[in-house]
Protein backbone atom coordinates (compact mmCIF):
# COMPACT_ATOMS: atom_id res chain seq x y z
CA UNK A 1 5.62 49.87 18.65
CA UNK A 2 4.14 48.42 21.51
CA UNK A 3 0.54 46.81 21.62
CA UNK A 4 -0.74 49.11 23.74
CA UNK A 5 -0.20 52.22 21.04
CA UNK A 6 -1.33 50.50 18.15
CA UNK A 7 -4.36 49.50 20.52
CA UNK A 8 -4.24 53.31 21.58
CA UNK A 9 -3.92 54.29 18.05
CA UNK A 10 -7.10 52.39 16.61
CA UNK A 11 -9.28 53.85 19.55
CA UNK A 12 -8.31 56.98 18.19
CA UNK A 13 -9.00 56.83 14.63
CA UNK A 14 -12.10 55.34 15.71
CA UNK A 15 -12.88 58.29 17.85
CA UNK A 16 -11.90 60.97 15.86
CA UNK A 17 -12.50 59.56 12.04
CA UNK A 18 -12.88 63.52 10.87
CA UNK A 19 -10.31 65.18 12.74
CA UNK A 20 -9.52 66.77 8.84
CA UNK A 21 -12.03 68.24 8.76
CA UNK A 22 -11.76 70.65 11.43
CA UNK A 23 -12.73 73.82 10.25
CA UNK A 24 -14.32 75.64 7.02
CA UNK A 25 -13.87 74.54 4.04
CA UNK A 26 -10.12 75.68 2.31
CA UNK A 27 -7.80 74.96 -0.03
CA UNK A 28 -6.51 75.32 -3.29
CA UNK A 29 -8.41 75.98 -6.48
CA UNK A 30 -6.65 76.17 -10.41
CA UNK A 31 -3.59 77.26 -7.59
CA UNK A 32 -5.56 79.90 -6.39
CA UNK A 33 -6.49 79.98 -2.36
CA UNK A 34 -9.97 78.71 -1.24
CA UNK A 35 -11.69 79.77 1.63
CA UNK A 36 -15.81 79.12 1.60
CA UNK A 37 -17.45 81.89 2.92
CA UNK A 38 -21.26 81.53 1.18
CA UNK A 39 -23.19 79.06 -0.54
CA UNK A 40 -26.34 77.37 -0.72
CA UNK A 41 -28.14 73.93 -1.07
CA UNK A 42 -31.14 72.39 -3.48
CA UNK A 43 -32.56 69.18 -3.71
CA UNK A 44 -33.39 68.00 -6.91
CA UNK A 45 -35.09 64.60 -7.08
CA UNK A 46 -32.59 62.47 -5.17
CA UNK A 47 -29.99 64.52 -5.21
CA UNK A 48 -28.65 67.45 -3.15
CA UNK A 49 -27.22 70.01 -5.18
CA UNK A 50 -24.44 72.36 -3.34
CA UNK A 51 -22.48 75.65 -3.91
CA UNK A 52 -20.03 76.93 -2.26
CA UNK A 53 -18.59 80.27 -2.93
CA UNK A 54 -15.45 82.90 -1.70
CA UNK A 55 -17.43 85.79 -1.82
CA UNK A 56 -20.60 86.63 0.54
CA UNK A 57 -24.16 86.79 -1.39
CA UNK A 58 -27.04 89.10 -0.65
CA UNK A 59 -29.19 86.21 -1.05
CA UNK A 60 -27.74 82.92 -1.32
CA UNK A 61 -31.03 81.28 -3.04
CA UNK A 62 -31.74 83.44 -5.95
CA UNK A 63 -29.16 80.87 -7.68
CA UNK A 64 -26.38 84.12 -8.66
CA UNK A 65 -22.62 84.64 -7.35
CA UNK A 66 -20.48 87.06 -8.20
CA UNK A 67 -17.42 84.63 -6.53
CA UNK A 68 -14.56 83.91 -8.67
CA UNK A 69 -13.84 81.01 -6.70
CA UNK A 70 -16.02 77.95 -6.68
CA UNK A 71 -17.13 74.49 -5.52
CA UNK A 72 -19.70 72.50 -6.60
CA UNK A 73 -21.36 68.96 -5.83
CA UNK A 74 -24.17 66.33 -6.47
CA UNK A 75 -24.63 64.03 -4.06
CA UNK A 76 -27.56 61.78 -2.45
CA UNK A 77 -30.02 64.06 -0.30
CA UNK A 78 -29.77 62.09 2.37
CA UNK A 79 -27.52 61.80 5.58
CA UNK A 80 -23.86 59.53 5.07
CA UNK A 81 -20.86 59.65 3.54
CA UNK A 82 -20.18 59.56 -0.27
CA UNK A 83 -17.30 58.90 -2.32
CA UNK A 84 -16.67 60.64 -6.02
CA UNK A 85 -17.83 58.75 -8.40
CA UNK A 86 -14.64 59.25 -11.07
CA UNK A 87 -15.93 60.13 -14.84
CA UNK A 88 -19.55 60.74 -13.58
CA UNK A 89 -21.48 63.76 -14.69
CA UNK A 90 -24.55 63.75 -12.85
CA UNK A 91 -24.08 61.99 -9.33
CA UNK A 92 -21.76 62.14 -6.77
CA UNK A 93 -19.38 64.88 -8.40
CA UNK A 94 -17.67 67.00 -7.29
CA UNK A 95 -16.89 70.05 -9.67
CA UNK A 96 -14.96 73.10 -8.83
CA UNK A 97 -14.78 76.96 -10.78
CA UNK A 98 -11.96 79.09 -11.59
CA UNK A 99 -13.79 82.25 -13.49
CA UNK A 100 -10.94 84.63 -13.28
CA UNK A 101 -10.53 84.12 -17.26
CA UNK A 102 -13.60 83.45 -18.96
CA UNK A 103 -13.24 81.15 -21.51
CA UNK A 104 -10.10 78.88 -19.51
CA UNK A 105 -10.96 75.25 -19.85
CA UNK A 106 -10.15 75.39 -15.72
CA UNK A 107 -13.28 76.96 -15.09
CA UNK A 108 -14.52 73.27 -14.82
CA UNK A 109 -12.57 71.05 -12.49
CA UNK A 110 -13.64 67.64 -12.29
CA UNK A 111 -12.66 65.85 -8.92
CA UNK A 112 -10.70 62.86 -9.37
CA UNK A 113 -11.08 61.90 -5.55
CA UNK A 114 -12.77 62.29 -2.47
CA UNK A 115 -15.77 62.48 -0.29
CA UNK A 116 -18.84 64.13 0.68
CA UNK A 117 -20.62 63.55 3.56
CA UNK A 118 -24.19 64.97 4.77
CA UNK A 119 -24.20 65.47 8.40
CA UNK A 120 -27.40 67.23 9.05
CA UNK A 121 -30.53 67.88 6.79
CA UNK A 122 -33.59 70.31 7.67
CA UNK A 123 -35.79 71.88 6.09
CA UNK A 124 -34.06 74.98 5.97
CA UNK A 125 -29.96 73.81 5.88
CA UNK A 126 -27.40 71.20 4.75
CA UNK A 127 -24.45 70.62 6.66
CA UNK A 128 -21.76 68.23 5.48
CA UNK A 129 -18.13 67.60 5.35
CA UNK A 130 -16.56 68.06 1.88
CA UNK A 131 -12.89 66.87 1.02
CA UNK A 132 -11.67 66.08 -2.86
CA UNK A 133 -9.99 67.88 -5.87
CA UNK A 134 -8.03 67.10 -8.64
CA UNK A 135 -4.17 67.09 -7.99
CA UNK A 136 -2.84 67.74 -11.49
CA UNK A 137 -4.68 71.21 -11.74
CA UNK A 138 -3.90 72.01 -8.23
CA UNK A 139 -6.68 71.30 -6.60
CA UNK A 140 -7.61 70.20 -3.52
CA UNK A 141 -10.18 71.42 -0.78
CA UNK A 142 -11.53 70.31 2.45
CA UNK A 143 -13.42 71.10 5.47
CA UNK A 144 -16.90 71.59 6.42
CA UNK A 145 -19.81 74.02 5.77
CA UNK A 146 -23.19 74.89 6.52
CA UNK A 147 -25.52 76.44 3.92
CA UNK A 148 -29.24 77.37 3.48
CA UNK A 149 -31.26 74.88 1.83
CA UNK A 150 -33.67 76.69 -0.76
CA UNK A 151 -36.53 75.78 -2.12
């Protein structure tokens, strides 16, 4: 490889750092597809508190879903980019649902791996990036979102 492509190369990794996240947030779950479709945000002390769900809610604050399908996270309520913190239970964790059997010890995954990032913060929304899982359970999801941030 010539200089100029591994010059080329860099420039674009430094360019594009999130090219994978390029859409909503999919994947796998217990095996099971992933695609978000609702959710919703809380801040509790220092922390940002997110949901994300497969199925649409008539009102994504009054803390219900009816989604089989879910992820969940605790991360700093602030804007930048997080990495799990592996073995923690109440910061920077990623944890994600499988409720099709109630009961099934895989209705709490724990991520292993990844990142959450906070790209935008208002007073009414969180947007972020999300990307983690836990590979022996089949699980693995990435993308980004936008959700309502209730009060």
């Amino acid at each position: 490889m010539t200089l100029q492509k591994v010059l080329l190369s860099a420039v674009l990794c430094l360019v594009f750092p999130f090219a994978a996240f390029a859409g909503p947030v999919t994947g796998t779950i217990n095996g099971k597809a992933f695609t978000f479709v609702a959710g919703s945000a809380s801040i509790q002390g220092n922390d940002v508190h997110v949901n994300l769900w497969t199925a649409a809610q008539a009102n994504a604050c009054d803390g219900f879903s009816t989604s089989t399908l879910n992820a969940r996270a605790i991360f700093p309520a602030k804007v930048g980019t997080y990495p799990v913190v592996n073995g923690s239970f109440s910061e920077n964790v990623m944890i994600f649902g499988d409720n099709t059997t109630p009961g099934d010890p895989s209705n709490n995954i724990m991520a292993d791996h990844g990142t959450f990032e906070v790209t935008a913060i208002s007073d009414t929304a969180l947007t972020g990036t999300i990307s983690g899982g836990l590979g022996f359970m089949n699980t693995e999801v990435s993308g980004e979102f936008s959700v309502p941030l209730c009060k």
